[in-house]
Every structure is written in structure tokens, then in C-alpha cells.
N, C-alpha and C. Protein backbone atom coordinates (compact mmCIF):
# COMPACT_ATOMS: atom_id res chain seq x y z
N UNK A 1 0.84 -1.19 0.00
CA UNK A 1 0.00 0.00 0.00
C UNK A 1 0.88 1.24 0.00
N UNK A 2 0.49 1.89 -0.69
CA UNK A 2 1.32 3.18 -0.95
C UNK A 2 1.00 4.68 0.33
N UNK A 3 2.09 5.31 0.59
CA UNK A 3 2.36 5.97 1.63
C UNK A 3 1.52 7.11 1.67
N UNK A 4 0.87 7.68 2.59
CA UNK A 4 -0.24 9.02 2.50
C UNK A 4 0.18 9.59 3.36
N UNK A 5 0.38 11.14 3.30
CA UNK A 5 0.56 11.69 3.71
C UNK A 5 -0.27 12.27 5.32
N UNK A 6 0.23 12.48 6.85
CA UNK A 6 -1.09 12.60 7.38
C UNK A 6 -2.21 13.97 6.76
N UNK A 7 -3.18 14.07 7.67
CA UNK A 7 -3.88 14.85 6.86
C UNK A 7 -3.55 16.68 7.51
N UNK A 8 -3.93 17.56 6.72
CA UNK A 8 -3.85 18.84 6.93
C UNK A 8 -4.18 18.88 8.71
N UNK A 9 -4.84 18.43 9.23
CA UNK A 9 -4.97 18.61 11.00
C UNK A 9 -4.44 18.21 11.60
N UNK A 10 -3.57 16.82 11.04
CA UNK A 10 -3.24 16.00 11.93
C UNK A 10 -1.47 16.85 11.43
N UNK A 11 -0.92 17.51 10.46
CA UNK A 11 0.34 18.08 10.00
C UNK A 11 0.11 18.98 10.68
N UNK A 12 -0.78 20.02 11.04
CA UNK A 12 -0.77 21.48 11.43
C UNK A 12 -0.96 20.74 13.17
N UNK A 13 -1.72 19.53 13.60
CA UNK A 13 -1.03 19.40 14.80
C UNK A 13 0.56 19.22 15.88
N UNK A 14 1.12 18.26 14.75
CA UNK A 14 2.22 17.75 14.70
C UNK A 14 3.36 19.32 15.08
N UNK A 15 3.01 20.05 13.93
CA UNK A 15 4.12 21.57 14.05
C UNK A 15 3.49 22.35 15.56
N UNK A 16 2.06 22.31 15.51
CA UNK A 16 2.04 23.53 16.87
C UNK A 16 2.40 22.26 18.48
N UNK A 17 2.37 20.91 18.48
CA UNK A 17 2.59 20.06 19.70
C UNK A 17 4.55 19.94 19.67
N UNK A 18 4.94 20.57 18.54
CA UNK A 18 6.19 19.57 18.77
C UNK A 18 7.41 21.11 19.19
N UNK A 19 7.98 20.72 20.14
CA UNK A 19 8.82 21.53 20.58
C UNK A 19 10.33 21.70 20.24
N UNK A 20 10.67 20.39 20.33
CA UNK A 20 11.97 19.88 20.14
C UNK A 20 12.32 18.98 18.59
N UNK A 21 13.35 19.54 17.79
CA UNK A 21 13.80 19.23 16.73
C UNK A 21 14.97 18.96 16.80
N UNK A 22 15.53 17.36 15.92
CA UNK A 22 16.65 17.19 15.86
C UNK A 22 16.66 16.95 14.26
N UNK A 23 17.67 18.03 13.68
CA UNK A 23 17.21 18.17 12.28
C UNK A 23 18.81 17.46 11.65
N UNK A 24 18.50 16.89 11.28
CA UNK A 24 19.43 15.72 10.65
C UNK A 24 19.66 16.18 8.98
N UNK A 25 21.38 16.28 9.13
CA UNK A 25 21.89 16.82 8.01
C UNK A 25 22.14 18.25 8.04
N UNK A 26 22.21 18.63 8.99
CA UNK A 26 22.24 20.17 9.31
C UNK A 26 24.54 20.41 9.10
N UNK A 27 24.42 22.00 8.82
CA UNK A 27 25.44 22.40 8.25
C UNK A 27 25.69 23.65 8.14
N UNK A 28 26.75 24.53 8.23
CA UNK A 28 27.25 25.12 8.12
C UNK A 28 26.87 26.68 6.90
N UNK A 29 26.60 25.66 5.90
CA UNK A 29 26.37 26.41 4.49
C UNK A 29 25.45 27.15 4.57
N UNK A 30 25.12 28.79 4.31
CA UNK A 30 24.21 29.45 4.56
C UNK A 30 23.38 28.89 2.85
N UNK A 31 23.77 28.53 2.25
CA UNK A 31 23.12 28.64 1.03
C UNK A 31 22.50 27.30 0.79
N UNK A 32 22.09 26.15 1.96
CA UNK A 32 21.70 24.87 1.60
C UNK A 32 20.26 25.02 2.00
N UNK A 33 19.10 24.64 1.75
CA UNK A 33 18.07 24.61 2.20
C UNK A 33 17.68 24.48 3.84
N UNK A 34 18.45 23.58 4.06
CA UNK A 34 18.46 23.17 5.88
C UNK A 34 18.66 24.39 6.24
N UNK A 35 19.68 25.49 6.40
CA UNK A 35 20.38 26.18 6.87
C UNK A 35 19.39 27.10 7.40
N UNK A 36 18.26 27.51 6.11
CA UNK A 36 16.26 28.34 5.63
C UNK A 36 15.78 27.86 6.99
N UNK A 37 15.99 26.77 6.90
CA UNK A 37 14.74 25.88 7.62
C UNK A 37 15.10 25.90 9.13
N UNK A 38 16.39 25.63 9.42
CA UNK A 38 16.62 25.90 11.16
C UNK A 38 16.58 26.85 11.18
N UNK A 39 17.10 28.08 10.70
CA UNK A 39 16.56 29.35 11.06
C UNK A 39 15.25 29.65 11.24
N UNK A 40 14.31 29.05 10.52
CA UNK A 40 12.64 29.23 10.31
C UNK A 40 12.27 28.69 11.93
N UNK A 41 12.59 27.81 11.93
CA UNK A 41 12.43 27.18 12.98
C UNK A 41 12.76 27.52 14.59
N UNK A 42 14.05 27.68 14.62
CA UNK A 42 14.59 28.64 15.87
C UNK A 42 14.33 29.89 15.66
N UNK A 43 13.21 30.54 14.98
CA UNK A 43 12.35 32.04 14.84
C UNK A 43 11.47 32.01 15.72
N UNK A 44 10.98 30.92 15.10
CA UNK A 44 9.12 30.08 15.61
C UNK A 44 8.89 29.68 17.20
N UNK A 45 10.53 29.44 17.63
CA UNK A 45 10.21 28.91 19.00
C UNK A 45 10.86 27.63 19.20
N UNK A 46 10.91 26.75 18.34
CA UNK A 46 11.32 25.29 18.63
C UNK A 46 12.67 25.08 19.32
N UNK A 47 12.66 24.35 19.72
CA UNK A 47 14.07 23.98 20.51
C UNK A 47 14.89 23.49 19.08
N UNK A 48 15.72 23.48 18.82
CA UNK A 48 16.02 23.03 17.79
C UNK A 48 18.10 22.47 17.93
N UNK A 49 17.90 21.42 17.83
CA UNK A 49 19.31 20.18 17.36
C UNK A 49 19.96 20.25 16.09
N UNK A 50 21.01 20.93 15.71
CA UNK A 50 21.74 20.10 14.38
C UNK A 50 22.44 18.99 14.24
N UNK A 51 22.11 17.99 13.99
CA UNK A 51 22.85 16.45 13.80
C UNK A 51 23.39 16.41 12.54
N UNK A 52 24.98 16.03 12.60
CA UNK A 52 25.07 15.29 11.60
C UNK A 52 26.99 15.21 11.43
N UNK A 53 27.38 13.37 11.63
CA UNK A 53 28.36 13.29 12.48
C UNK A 53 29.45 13.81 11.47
N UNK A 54 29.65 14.32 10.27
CA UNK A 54 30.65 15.00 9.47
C UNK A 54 30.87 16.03 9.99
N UNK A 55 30.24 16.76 10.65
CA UNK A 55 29.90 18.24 11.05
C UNK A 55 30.19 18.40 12.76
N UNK A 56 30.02 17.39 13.15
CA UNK A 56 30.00 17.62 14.87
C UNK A 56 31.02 18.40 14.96
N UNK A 57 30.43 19.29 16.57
CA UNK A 57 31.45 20.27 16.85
C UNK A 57 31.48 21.56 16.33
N UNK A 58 31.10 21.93 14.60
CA UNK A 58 30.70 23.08 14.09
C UNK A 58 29.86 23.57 14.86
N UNK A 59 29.33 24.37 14.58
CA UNK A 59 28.16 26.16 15.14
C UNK A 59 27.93 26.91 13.75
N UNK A 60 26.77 25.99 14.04
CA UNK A 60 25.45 26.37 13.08
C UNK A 60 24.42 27.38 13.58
N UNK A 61 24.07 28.67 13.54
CA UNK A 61 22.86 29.49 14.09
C UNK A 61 23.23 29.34 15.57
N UNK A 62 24.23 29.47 16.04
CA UNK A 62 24.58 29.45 17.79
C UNK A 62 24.18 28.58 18.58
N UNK A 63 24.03 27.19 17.56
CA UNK A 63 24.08 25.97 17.97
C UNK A 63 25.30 24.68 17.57
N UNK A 64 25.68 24.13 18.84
CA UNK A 64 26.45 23.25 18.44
C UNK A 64 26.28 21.79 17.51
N UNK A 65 26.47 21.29 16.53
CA UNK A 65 26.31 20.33 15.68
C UNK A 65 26.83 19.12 16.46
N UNK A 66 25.55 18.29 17.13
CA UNK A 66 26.30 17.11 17.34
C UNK A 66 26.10 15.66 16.25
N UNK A 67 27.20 14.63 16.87
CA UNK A 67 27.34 13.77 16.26
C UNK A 67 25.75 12.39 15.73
N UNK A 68 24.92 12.66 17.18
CA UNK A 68 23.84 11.56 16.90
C UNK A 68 23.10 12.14 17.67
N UNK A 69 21.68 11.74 17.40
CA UNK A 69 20.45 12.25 18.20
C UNK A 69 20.67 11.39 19.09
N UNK A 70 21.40 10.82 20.11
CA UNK A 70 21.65 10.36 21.23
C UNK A 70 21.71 11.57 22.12
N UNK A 71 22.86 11.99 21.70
CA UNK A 71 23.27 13.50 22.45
C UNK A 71 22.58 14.18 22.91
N UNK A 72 21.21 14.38 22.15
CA UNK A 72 20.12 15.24 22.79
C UNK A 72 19.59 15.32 24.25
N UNK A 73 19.93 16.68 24.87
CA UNK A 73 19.69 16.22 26.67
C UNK A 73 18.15 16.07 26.67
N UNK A 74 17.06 16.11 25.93
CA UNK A 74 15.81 16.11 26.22
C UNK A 74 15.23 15.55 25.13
N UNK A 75 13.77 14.98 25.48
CA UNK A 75 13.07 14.53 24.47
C UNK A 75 12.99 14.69 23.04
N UNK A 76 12.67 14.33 22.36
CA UNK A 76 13.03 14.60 20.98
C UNK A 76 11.34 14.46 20.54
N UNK A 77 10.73 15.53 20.30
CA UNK A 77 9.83 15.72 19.26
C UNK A 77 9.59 15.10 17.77
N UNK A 78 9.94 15.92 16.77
CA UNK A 78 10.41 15.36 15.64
C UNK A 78 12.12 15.69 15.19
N UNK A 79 12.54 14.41 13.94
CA UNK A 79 13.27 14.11 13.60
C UNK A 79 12.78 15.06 12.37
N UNK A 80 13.42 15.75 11.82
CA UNK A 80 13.59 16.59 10.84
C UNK A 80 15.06 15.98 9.55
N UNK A 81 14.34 15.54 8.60
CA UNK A 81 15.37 14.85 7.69
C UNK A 81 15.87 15.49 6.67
N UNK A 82 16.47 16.00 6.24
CA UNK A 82 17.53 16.34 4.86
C UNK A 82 18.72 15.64 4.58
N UNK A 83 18.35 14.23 4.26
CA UNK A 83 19.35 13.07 4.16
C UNK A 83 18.82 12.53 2.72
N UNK A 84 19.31 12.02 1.63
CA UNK A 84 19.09 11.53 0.57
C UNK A 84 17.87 10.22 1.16
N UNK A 85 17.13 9.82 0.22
CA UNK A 85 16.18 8.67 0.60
C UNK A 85 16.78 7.37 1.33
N UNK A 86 18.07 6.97 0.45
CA UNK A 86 19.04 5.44 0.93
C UNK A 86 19.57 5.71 2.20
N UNK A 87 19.31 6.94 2.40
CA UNK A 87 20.11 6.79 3.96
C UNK A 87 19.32 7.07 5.06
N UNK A 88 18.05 7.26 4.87
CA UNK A 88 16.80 7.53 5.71
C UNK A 88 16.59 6.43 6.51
N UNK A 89 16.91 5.01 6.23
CA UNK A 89 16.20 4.18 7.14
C UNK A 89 17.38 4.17 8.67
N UNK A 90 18.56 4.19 8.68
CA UNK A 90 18.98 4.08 9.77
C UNK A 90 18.77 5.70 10.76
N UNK A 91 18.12 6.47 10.00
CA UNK A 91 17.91 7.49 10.66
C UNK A 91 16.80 7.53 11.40
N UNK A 92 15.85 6.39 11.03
CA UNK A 92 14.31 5.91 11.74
C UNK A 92 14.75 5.13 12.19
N UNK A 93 15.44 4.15 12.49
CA UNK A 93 16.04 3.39 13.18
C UNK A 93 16.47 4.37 14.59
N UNK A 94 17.09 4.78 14.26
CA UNK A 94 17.75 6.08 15.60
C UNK A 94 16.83 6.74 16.30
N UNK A 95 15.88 6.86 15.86
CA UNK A 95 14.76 7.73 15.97
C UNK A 95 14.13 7.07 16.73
N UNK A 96 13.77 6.03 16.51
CA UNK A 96 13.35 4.92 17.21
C UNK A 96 13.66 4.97 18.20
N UNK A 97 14.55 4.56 18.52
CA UNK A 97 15.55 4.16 19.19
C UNK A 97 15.40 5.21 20.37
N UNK A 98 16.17 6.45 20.33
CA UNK A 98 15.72 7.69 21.77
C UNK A 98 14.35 7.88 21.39
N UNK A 99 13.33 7.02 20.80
CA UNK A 99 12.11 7.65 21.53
C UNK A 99 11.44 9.04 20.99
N UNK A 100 11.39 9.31 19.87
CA UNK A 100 11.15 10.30 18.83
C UNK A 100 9.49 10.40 18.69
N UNK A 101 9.04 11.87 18.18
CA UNK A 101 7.11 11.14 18.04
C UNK A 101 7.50 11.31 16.75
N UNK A 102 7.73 11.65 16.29
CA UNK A 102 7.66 11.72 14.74
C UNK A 102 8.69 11.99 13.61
N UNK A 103 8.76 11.46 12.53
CA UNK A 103 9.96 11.91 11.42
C UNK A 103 8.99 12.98 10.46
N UNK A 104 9.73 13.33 10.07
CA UNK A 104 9.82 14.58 9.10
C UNK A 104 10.55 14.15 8.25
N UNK A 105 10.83 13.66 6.59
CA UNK A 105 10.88 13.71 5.91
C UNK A 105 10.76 14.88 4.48
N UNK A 106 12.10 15.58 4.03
CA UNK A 106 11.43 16.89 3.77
C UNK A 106 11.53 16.78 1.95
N UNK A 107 11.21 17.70 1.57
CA UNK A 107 10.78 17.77 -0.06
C UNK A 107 11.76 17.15 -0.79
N UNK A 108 11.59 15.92 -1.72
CA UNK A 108 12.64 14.66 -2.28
C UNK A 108 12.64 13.92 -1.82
N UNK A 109 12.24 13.99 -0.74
CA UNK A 109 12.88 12.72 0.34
C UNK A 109 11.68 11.49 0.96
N UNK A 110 11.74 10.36 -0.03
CA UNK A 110 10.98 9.61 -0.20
C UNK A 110 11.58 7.99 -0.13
N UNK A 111 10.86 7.56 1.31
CA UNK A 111 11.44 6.06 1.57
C UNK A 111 10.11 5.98 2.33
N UNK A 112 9.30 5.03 1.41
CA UNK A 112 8.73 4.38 2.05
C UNK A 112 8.41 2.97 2.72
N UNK A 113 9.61 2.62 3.10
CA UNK A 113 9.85 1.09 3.80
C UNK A 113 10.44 1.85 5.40
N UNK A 114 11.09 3.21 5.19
CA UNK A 114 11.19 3.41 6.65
C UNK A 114 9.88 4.10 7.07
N UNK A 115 9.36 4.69 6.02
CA UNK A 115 7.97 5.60 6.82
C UNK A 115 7.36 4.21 7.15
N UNK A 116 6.91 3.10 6.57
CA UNK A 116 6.29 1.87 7.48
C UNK A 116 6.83 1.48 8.38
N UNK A 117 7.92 1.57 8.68
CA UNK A 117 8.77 1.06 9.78
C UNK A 117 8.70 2.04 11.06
N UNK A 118 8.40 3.33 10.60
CA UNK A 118 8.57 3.98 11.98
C UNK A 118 6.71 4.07 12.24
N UNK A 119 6.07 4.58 11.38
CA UNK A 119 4.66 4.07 12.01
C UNK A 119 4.44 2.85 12.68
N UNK A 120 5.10 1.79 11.77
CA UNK A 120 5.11 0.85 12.65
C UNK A 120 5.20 0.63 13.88
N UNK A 121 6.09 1.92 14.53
CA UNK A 121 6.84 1.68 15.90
C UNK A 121 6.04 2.60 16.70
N UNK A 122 5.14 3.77 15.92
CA UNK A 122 4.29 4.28 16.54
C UNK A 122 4.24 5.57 16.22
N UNK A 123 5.39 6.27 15.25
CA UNK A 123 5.60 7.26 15.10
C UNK A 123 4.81 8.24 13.86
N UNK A 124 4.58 9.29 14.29
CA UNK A 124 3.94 9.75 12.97
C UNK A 124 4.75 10.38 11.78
N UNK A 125 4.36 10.18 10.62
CA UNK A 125 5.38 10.40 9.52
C UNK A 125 4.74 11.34 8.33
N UNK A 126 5.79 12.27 8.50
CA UNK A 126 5.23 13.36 7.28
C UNK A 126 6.21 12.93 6.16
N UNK A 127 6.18 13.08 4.86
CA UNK A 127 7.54 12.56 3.60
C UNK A 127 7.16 13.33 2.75
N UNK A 128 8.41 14.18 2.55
CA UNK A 128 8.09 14.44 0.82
C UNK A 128 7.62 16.22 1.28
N UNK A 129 8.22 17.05 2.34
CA UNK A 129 7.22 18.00 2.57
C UNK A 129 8.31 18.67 3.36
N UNK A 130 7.82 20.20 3.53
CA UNK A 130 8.88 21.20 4.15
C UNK A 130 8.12 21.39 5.17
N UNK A 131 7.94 21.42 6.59
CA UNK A 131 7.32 22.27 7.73
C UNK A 131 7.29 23.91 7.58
N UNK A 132 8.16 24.56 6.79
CA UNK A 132 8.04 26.15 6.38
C UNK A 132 6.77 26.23 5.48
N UNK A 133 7.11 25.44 4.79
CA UNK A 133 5.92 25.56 3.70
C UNK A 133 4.58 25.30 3.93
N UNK A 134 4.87 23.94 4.84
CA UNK A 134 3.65 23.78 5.43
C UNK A 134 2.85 24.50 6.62
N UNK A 135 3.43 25.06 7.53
CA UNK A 135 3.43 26.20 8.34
C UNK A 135 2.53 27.71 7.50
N UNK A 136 3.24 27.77 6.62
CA UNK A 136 2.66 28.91 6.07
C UNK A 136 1.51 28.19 4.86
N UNK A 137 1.49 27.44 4.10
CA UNK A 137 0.38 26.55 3.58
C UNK A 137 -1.09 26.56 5.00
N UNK A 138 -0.46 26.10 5.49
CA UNK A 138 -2.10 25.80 6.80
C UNK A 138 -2.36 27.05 7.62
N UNK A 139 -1.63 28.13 7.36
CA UNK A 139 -1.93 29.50 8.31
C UNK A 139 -1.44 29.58 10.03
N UNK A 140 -0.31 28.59 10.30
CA UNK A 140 -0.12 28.74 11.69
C UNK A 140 0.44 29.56 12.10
């Protein structure tokens, strides 16, 4: 069965309940899409994580880049992805793993054997979609 997106209430719930972001693939580069998006994000309020273990140690937006969403001293909300599709599943795996409510999957980024896998585990899964866009798409 092919992957659906949740619906407009249950996405515009997900962004105003979730506090904490560990945004995976995060970097340095002012000119990469991620770079838009944690800023959007640490505007809005969110607690916000840059993961991504090439990078650990950098300072991204006056945050330190760590190596794994292990590191995170507190709950983890959503998993925020900008990782190519083939490398998405060990990132739901991880996710899993500390106890995550949800992945984020952002525009391209399409695996649907991990989006079954992390619903599976309980988690809710957005794919294929920007939270900026969607944020301003639903009026929050």
C-alpha cells in the first residue's frame, strides 16, 4: 500500500505540539536549504538540534552540531530529515531508538519502507514535505 501523507490537522497538529527538533543533516552552508529551515524554525520557538556526524562540533545558528540524536539532553519531538532517501532508514532506526514522536521527511525525500517502519513503531510520519511551507500553507 502506498504511503499518504497525514492529513492537513493531523500536520498542522504535529508543528504547533512539537517543541523539540533534531534536524538531521544540518550544516554550516548558509546557502543549503536546511540552513532556511533551522533558522525558520529557531524564529518560531522550537528547541532546535543540528545532527550530523561529518559536522559535529561546528556552530550552526549558535548551535552546536552534534554527532547523533543520542546527544540530545531532552526529548526529541520530531526528527527533521535532509538526508538523501538510501540513507533515511537508519535514521528511523535512531529515531526509534531515543524515543522520537515523529519523522519529518522533507521535499525529495521519499522512503517508504522506513515511513512503514517507523509508524510501525508508533511514530507519525510526514515525507516528501517542508514544515516552512507547510506552516505557512495551513496559516499557523
Amino acid at each position: 500500500m502506498a504511503f499518504t501523507n497525514p492529513t492537513d490537522g493531523a500536520i498542522a497538529s504535529i508543528l504547533r505540539d512539537t517543541r523539540t527538533i533534531a534536524v538531521i543533516g544540518a550544516g554550516t552552508d548558509r546557502f543549503k536549504p536546511v540552513y532556511g529551515v533551522m533558522s525558520f524554525l529557531i524564529s518560531h520557538g522550537y528547541d532546535v538540534y543540528p545532527v550530523n556526524p561529518t559536522s559535529a562540533g561546528e556552530v550552526v545558528q549558535g548551535k552546536t552540531i552534534l554527532a547523533d540524536m543520542g546527544e540530545i539532553p531532552v526529548p526529541i519531538d520530531m526528527v527533521d530529515c535532509f538526508r538523501r532517501p538510501e540513507f533515511i532508514p537508519p535514521v528511523v532506526d535512531r529515531a526509534i531508538e531515543v524515543g522520537a514522536k515523529s519523522v519529518w521527511m522533507q521535499l525529495g525525500v521519499i522512503n517508504e519502507d522506513a515511513a512503514a517502519k517507523a509508524r510501525a513503531a508508533g511514530l507519525l510520519v510526514v515525507m516528501d514535505r517542508c514544515p516552512v511551507i507547510e506552516w505557512s500553507r495551513l496559516g499557523l
